[in-house]
N, C-alpha and C. Protein backbone atom coordinates (compact mmCIF):
# COMPACT_ATOMS: atom_id res chain seq x y z
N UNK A 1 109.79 -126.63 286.10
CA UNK A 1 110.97 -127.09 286.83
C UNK A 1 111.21 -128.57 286.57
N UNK A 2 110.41 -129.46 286.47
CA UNK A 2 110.44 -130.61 286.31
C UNK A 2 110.77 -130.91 284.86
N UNK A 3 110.88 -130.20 284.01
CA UNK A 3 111.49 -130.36 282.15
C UNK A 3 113.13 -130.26 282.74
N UNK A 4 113.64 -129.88 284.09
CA UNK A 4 115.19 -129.21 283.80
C UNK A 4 115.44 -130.96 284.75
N UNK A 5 114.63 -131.44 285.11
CA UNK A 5 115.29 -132.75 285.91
C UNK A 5 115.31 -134.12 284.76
N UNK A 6 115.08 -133.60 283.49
CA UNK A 6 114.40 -135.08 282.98
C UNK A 6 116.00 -135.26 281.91
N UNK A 7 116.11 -136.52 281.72
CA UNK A 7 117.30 -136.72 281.16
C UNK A 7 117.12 -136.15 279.76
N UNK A 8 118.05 -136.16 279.14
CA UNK A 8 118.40 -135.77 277.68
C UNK A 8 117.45 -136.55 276.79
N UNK A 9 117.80 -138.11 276.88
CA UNK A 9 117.00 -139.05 276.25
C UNK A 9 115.24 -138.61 276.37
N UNK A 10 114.87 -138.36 277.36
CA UNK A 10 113.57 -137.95 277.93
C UNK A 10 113.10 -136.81 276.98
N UNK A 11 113.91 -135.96 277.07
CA UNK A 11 113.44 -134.40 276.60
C UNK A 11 113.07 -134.76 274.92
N UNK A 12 114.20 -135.29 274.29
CA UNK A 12 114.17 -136.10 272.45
C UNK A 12 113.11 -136.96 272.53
N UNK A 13 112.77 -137.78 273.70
CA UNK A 13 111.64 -138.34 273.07
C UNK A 13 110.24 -137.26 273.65
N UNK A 14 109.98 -136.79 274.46
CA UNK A 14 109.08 -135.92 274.62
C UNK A 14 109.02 -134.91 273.29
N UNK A 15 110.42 -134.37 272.57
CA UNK A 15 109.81 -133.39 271.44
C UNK A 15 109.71 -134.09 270.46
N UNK A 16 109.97 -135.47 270.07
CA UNK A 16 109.68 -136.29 268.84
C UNK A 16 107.80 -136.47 268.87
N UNK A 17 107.47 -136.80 270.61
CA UNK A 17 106.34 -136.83 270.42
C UNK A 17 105.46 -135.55 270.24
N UNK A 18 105.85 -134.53 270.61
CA UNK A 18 105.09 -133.37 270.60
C UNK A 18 105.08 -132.74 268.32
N UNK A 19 106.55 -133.26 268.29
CA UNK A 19 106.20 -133.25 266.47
C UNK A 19 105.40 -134.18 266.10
N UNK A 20 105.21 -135.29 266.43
CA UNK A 20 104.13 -136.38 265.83
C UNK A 20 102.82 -135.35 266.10
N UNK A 21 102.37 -134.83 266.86
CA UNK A 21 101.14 -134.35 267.74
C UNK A 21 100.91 -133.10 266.59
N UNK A 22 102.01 -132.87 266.21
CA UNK A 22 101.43 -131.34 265.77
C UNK A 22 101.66 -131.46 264.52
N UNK A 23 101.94 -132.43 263.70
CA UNK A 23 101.77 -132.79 262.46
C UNK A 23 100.60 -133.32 262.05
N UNK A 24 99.84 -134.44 263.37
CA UNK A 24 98.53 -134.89 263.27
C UNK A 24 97.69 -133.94 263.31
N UNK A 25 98.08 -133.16 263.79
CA UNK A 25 97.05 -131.93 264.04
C UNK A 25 96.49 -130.84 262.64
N UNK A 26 98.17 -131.15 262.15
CA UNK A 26 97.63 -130.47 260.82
C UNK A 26 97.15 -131.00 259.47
N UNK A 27 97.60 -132.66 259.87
CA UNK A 27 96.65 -133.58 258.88
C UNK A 27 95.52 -133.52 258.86
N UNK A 28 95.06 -133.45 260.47
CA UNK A 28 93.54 -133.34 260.64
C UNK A 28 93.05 -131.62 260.21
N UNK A 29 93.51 -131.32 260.15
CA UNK A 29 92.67 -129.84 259.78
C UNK A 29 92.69 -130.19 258.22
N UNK A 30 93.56 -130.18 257.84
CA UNK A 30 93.85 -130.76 256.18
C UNK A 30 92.46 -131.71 255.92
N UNK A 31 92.70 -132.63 256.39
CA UNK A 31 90.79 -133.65 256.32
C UNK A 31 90.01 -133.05 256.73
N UNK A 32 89.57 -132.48 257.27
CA UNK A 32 87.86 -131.79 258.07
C UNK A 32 87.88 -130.92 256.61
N UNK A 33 88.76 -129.86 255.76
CA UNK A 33 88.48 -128.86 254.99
C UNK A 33 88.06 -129.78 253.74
N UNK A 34 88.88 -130.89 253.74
CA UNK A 34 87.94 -131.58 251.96
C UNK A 34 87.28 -132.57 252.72
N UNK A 35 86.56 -132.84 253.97
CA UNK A 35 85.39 -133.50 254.22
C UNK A 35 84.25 -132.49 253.93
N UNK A 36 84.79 -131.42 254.47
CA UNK A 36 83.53 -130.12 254.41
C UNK A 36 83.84 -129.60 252.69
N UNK A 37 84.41 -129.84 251.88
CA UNK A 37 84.45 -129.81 250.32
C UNK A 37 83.65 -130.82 249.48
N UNK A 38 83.19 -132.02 250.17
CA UNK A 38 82.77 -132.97 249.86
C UNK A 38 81.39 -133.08 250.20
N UNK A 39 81.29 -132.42 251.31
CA UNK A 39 79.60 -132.23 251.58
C UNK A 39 79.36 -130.86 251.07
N UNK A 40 79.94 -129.67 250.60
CA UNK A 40 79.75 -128.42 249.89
C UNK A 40 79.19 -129.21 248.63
N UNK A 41 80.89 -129.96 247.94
CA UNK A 41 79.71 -131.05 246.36
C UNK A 41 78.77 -131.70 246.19
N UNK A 42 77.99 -132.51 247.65
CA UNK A 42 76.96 -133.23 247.19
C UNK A 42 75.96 -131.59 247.60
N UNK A 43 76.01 -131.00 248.41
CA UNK A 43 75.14 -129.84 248.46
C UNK A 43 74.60 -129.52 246.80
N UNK A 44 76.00 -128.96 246.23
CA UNK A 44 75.88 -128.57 245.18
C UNK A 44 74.92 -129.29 244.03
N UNK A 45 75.43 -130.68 244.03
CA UNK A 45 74.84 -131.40 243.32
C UNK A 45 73.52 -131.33 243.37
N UNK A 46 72.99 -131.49 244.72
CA UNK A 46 71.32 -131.23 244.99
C UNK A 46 71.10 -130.17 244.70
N UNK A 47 71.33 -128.92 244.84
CA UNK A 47 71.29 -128.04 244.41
C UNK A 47 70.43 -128.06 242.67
N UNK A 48 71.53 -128.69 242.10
CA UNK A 48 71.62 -128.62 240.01
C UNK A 48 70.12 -129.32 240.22
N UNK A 49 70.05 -130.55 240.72
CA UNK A 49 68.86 -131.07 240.64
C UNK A 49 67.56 -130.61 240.64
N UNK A 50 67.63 -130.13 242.04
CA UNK A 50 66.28 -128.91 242.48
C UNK A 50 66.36 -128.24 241.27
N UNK A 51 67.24 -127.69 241.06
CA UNK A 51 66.80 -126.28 240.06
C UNK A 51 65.83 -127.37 238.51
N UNK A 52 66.99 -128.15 238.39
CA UNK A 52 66.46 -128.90 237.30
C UNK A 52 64.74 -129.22 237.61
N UNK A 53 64.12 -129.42 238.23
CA UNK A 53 63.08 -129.83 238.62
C UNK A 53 62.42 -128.66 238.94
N UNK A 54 62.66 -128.15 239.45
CA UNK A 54 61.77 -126.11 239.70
C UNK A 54 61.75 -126.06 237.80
N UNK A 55 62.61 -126.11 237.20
CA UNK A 55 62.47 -125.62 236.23
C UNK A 55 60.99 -126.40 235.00
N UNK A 56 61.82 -127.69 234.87
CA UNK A 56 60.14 -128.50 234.84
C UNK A 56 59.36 -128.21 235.08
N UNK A 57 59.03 -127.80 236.26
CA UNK A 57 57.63 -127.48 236.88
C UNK A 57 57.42 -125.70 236.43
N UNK A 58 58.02 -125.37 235.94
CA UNK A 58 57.74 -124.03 235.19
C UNK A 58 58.02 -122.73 236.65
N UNK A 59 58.48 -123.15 237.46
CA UNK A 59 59.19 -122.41 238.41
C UNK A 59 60.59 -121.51 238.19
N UNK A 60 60.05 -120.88 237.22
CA UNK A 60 61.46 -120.08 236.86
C UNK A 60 61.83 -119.46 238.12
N UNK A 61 61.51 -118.89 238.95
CA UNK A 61 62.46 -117.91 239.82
C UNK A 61 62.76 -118.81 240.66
N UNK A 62 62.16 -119.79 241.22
CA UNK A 62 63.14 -120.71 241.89
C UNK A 62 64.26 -121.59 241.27
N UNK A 63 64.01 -122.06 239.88
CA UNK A 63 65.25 -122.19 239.62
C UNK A 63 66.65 -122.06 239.36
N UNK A 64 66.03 -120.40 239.40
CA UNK A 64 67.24 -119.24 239.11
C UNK A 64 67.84 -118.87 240.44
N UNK A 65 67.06 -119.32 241.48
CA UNK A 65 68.06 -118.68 242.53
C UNK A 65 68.37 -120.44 243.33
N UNK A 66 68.11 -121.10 243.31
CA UNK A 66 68.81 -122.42 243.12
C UNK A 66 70.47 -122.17 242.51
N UNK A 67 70.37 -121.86 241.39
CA UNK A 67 70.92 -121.90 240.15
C UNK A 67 72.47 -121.09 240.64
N UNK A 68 71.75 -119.90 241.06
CA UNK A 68 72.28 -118.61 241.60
C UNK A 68 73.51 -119.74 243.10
N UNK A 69 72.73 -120.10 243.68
CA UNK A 69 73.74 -120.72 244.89
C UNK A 69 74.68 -121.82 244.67
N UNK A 70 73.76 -122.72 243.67
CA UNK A 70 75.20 -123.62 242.96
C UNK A 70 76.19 -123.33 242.41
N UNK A 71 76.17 -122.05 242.18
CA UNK A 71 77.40 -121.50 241.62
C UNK A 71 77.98 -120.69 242.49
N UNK A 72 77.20 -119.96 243.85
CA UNK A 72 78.08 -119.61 244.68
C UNK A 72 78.88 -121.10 245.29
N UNK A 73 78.49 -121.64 245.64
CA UNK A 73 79.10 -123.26 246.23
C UNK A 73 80.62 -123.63 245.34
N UNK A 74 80.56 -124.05 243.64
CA UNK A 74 80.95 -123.72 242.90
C UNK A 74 82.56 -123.34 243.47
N UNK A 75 82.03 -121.60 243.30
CA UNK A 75 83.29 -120.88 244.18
C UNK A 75 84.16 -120.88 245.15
N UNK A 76 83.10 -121.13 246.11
CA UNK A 76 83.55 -121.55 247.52
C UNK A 76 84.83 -122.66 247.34
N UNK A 77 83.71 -123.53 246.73
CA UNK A 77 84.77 -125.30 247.08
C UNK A 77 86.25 -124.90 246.43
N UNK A 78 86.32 -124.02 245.22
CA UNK A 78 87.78 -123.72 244.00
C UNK A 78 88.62 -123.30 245.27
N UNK A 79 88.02 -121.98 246.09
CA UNK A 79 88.69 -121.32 246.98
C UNK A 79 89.21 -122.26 247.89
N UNK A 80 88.55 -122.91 248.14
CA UNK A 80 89.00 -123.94 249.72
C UNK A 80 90.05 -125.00 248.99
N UNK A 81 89.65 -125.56 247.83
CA UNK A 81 90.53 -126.47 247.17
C UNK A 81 92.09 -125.55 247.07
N UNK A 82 92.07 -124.40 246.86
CA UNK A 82 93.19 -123.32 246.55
C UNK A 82 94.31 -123.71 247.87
N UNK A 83 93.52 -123.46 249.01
CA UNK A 83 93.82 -122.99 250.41
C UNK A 83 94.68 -124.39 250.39
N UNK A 84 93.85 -125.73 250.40
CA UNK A 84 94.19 -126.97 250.61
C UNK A 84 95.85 -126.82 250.32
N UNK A 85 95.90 -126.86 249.04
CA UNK A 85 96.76 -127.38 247.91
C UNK A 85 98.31 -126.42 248.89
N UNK A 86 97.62 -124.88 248.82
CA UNK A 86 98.74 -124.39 249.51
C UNK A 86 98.96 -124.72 250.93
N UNK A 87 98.09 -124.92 251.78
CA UNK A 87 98.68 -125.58 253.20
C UNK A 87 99.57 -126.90 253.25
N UNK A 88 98.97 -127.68 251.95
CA UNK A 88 99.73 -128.81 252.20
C UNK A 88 100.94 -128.49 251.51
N UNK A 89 101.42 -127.83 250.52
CA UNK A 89 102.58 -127.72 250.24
C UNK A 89 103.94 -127.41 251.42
N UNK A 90 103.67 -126.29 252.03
CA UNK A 90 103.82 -125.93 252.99
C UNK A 90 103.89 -126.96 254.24
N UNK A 91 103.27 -128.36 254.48
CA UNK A 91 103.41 -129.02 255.11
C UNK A 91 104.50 -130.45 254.95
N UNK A 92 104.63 -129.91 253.63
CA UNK A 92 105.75 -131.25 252.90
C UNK A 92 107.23 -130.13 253.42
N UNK A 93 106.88 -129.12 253.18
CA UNK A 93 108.10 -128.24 253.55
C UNK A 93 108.45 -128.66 254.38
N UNK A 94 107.74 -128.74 255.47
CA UNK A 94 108.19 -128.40 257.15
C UNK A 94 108.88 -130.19 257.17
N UNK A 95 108.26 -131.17 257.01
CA UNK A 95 108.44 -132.42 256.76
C UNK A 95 109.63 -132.99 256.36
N UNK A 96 109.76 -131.74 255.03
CA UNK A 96 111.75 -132.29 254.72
C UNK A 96 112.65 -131.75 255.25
N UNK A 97 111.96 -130.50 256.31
CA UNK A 97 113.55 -129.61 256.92
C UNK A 97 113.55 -130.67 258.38
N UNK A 98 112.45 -131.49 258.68
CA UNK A 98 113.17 -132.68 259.37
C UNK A 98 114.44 -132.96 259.39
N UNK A 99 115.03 -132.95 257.85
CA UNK A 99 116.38 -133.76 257.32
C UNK A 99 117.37 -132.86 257.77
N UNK A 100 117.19 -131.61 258.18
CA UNK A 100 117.84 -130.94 258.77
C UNK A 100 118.29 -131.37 260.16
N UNK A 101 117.63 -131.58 260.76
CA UNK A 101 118.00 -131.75 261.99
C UNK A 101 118.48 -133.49 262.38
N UNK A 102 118.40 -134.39 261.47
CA UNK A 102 119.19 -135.40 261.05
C UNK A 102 120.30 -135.59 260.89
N UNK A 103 120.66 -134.39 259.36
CA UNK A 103 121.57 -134.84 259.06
C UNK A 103 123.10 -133.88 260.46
N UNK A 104 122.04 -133.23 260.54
CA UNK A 104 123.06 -132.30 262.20
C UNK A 104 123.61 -133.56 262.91
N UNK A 105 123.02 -134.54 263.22
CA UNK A 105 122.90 -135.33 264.25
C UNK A 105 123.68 -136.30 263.47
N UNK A 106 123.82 -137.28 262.40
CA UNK A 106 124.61 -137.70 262.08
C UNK A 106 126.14 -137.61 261.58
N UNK A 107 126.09 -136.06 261.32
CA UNK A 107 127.97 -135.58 261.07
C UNK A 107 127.98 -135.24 262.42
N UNK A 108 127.34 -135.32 263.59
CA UNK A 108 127.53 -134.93 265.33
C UNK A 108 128.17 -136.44 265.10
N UNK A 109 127.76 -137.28 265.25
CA UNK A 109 128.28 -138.99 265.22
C UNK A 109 129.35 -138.82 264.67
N UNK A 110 129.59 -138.42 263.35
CA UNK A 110 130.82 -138.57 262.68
C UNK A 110 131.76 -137.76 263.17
N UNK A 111 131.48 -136.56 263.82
CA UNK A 111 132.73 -135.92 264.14
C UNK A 111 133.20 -136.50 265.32
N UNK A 112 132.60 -137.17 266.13
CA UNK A 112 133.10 -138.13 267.07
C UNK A 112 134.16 -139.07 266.81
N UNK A 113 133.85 -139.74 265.76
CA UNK A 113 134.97 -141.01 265.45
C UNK A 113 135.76 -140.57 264.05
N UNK A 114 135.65 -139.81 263.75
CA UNK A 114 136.68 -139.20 262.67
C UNK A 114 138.05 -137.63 262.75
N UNK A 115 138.93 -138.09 261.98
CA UNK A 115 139.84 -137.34 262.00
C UNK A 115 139.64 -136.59 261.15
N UNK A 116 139.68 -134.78 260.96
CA UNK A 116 139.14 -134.28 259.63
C UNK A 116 140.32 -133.11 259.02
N UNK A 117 140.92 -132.71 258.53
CA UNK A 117 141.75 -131.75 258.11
C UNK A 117 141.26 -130.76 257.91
N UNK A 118 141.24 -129.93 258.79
CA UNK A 118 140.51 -128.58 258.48
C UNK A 118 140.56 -127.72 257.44
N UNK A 119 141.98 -127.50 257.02
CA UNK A 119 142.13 -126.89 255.51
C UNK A 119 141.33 -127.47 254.79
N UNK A 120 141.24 -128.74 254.49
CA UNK A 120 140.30 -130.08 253.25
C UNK A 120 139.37 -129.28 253.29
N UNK A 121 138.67 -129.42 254.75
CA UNK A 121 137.50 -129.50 254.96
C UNK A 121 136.72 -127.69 254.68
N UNK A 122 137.73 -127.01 254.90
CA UNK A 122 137.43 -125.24 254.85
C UNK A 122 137.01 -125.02 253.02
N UNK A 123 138.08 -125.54 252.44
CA UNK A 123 138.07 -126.22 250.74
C UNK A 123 137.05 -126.65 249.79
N UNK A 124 136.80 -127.94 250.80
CA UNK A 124 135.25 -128.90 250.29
C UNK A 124 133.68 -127.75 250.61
N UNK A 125 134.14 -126.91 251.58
CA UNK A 125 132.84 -126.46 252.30
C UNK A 125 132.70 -124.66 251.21
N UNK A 126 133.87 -124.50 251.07
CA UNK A 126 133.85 -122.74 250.01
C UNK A 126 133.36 -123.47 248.95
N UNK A 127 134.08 -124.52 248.41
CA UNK A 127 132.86 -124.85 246.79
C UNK A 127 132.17 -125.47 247.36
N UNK A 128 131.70 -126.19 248.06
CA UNK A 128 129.61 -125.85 248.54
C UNK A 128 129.49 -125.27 248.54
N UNK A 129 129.85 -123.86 249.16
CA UNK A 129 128.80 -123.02 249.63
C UNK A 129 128.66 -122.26 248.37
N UNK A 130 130.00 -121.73 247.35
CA UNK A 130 129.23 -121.64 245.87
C UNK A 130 127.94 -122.49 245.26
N UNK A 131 128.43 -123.37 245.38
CA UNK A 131 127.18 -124.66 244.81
C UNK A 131 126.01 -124.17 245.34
N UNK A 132 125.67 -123.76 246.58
CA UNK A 132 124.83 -123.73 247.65
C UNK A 132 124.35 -122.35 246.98
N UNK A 133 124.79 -121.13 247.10
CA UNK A 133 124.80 -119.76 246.35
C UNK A 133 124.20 -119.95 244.77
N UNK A 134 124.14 -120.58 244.13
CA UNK A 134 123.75 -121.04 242.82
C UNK A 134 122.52 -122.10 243.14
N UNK A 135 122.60 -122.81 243.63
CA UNK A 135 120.85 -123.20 244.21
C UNK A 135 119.89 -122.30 244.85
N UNK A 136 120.46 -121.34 245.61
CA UNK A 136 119.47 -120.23 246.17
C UNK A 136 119.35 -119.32 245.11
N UNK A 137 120.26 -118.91 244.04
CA UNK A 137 119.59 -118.22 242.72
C UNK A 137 118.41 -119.18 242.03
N UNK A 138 118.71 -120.34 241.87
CA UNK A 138 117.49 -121.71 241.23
C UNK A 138 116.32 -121.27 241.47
N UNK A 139 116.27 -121.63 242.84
CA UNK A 139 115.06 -121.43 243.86
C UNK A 139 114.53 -120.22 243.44
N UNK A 140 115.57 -119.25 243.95
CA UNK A 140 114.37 -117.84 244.01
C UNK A 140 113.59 -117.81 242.66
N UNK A 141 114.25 -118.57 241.64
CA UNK A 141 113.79 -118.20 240.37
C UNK A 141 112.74 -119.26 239.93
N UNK A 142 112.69 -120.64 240.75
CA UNK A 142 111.04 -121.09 240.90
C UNK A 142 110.65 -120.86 241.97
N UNK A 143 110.93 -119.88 242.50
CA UNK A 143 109.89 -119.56 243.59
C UNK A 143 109.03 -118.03 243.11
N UNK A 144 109.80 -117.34 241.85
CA UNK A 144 109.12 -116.43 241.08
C UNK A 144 108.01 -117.05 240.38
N UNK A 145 108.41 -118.52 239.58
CA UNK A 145 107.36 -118.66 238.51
C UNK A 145 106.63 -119.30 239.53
N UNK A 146 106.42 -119.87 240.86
CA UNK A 146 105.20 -120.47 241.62
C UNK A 146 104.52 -119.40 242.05
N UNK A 147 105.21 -117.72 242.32
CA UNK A 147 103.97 -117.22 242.22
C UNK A 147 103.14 -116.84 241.56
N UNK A 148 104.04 -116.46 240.23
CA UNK A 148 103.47 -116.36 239.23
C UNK A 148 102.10 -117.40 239.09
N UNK A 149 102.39 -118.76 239.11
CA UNK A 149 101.35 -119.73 238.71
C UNK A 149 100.46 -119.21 239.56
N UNK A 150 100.71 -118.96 240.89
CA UNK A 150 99.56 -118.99 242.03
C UNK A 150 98.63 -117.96 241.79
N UNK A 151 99.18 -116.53 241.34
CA UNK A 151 98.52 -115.18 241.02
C UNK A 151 97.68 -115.83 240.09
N UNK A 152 98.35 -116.17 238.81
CA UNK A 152 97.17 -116.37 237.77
C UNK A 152 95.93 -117.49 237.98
N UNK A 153 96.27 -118.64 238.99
CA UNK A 153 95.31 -119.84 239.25
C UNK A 153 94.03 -118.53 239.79
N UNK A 154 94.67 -117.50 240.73
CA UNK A 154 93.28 -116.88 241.78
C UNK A 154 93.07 -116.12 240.85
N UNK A 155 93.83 -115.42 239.63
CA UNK A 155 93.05 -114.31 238.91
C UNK A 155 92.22 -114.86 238.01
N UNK A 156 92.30 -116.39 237.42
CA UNK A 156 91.13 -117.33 236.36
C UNK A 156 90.62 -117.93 237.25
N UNK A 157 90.43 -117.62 238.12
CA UNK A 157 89.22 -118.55 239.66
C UNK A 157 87.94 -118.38 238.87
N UNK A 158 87.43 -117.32 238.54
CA UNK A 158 86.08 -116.89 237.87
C UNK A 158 85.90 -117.19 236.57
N UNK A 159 87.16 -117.48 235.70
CA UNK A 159 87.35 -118.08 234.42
C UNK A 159 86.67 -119.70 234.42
N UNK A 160 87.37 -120.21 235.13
CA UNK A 160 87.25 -122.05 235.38
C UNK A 160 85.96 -122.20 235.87
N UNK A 161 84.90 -121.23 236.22
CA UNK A 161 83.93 -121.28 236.75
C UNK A 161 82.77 -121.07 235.68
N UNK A 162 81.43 -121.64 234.83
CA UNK A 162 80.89 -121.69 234.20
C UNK A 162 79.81 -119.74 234.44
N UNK A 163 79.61 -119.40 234.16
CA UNK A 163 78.63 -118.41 233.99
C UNK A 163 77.69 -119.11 234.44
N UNK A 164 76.81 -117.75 235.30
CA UNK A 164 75.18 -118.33 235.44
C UNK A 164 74.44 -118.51 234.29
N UNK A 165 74.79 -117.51 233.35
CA UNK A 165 74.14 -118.00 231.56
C UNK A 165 74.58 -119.11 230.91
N UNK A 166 75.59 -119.80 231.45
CA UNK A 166 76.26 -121.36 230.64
C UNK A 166 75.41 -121.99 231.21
N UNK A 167 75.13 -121.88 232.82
CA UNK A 167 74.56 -122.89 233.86
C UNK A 167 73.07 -122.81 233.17
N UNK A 168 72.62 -122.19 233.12
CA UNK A 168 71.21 -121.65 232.71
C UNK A 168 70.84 -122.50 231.43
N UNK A 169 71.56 -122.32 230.75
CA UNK A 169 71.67 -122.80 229.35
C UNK A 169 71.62 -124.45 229.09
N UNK A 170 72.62 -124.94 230.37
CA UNK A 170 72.83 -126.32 230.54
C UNK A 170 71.52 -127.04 231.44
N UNK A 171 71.34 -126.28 231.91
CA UNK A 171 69.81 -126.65 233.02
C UNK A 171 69.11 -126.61 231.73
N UNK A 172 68.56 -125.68 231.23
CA UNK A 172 67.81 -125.70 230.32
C UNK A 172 67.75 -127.10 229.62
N UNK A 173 68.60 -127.36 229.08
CA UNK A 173 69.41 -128.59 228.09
C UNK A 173 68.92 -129.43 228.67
N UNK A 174 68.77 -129.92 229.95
CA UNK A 174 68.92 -130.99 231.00
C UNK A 174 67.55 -131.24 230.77
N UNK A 175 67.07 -130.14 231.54
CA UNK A 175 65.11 -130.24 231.76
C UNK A 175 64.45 -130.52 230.69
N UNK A 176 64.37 -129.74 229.75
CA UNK A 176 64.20 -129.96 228.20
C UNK A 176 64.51 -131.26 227.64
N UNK A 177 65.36 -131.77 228.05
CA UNK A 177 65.88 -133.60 227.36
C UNK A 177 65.02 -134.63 228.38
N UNK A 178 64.84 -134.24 229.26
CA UNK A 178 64.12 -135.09 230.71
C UNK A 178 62.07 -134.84 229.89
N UNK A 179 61.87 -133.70 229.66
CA UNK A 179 60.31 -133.64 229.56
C UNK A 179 59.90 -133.75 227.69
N UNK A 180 61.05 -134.24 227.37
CA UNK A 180 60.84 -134.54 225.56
C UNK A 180 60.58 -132.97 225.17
N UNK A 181 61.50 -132.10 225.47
CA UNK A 181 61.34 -130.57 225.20
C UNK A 181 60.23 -130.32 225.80
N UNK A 182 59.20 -129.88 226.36
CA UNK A 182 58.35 -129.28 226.68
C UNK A 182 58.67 -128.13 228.00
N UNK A 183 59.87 -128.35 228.41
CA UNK A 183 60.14 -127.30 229.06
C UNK A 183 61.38 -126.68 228.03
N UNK A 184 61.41 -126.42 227.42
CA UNK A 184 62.13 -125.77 226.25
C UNK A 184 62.10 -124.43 226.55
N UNK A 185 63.29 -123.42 226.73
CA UNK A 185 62.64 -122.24 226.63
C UNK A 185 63.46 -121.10 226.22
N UNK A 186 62.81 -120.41 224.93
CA UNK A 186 63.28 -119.66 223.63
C UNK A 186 65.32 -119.10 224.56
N UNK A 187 66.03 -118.60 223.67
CA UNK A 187 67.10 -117.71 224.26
C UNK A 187 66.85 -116.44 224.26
N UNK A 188 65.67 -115.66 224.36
CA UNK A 188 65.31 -114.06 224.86
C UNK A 188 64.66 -114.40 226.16
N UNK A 189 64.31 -115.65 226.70
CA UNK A 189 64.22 -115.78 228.26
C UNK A 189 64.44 -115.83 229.22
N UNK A 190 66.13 -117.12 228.45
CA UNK A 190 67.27 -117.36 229.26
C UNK A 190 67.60 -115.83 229.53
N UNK A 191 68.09 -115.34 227.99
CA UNK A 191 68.49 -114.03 228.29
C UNK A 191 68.41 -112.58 229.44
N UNK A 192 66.57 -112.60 229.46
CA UNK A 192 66.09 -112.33 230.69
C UNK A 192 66.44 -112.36 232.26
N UNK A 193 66.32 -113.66 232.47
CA UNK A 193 66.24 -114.30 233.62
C UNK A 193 67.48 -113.98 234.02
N UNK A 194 68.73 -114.29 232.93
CA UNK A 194 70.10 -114.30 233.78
C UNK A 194 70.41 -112.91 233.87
N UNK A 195 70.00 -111.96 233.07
CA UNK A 195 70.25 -110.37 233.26
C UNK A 195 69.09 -109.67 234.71
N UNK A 196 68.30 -110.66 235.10
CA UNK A 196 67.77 -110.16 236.42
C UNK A 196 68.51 -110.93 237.51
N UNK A 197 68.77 -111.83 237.12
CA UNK A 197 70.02 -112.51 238.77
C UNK A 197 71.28 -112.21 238.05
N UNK A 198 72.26 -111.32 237.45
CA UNK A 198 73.37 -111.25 237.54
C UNK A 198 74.08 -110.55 238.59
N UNK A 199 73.08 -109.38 238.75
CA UNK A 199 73.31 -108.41 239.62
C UNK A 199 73.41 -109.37 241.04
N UNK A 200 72.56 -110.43 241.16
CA UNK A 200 72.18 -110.72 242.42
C UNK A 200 73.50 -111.77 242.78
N UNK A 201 73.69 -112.02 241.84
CA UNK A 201 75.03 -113.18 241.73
C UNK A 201 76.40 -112.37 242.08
N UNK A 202 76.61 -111.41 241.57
CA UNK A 202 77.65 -110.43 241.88
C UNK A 202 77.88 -109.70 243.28
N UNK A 203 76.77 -109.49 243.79
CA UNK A 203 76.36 -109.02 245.34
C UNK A 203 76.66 -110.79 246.13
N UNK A 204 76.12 -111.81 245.91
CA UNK A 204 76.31 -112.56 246.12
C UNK A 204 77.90 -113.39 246.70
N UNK A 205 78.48 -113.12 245.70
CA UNK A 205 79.94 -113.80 245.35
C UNK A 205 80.54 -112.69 245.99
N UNK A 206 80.49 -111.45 245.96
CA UNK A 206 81.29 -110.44 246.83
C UNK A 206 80.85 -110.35 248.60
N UNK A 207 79.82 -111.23 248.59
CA UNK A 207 79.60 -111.11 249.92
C UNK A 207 78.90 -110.09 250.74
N UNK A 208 78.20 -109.36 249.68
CA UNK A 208 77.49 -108.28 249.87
C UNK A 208 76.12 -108.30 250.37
């Protein structure tokens, strides 16, 4: 009852502030997801390390399932980076249809102190709204190739992502250059090792 006593002026600035509020709100969710992307990467990073060092120490199965989680992490962060990219797009949206409700408010001003010819004006407004009709064909037609982009970014998600046998391979590389080769070890081992955690990596990444 007390929203129906408050002046006009009152109510515009009460919903200007309630849009500030709920824009912050979605900035802040926007930051907490790449603060928590940022501690997923140094995870990760420790992660490569450990393994690198299990492996030195001739700890093959711990390095492999080390190995095994840095690359679930890996995944995770692409996915959340995905999510990001599209929430915030979506938040620039909402941001410019602001201008909507602007530019309402400024031809409200103008129709106040102006004289307008309605025929002119019926005239000027049919070729807009062609104009207008030919931008909504534009659109729909990058709004085909953005999904397009978007389908194919999530269908090469697993592409952009190294194999546990690249990772394996590169650990190897790592440890091996750190102990002057002496942890060196043949490619019918690697081979091994990654054909006993693939399975586990696949159960893994599906959430199984």
């Amino acid at each position: 009852m007390g929203h129906l006593f408050k002046s006009r002026k009152e109510r515009e600035r009460e919903a200007r502030r309630e849009e500030r509020r709920a824009f912050r709100q979605a900035e802040n969710a926007s930051e907490d997801v790449k603060d928590r992307m940022r501690e997923m990467e140094r995870d990760a990073r420790t992660q490569w390390a450990q393994a690198r060092e299990a492996l030195k120490a001739g700890q093959n199965a711990e390095a492999q399932r080390l190995l095994i989680g840095y690359r679930a992490r890996l995944v995770l962060i692409t996915k959340l980076k995905q999510k990001v990219w599209v929430f915030e797009q979506y938040l620039a949206k909402l941001r410019a249809a602001k201008s909507d409700q602007q530019f309402s408010a400024a031809l409200g001003a103008i129709n106040k102190v102006m004289r307008i010819d309605p025929d002119q004006v019926a005239d000027v407004f049919e070729e807009a709204e062609d104009l207008v009709g030919e931008q909504i064909d534009t659109d729909r037609f990058w709004q085909k190739l953005h999904e397009k982009e978007v389908q194919g970014a999530a269908a090469s998600l697993e592409d952009r992502i190294p194999t546990v046998e690249e990772l394996s391979v590169q650990l190897q590389q790592e440890a091996a250059a750190e102990v002057g080769g002496s942890a060196a070890v043949t490619g019918d081992l690697i081979s091994a090792r990654v054909a006993a955690g693939r399975d586990r990596v696949k159960k893994l990444l599906d959430g199984k």
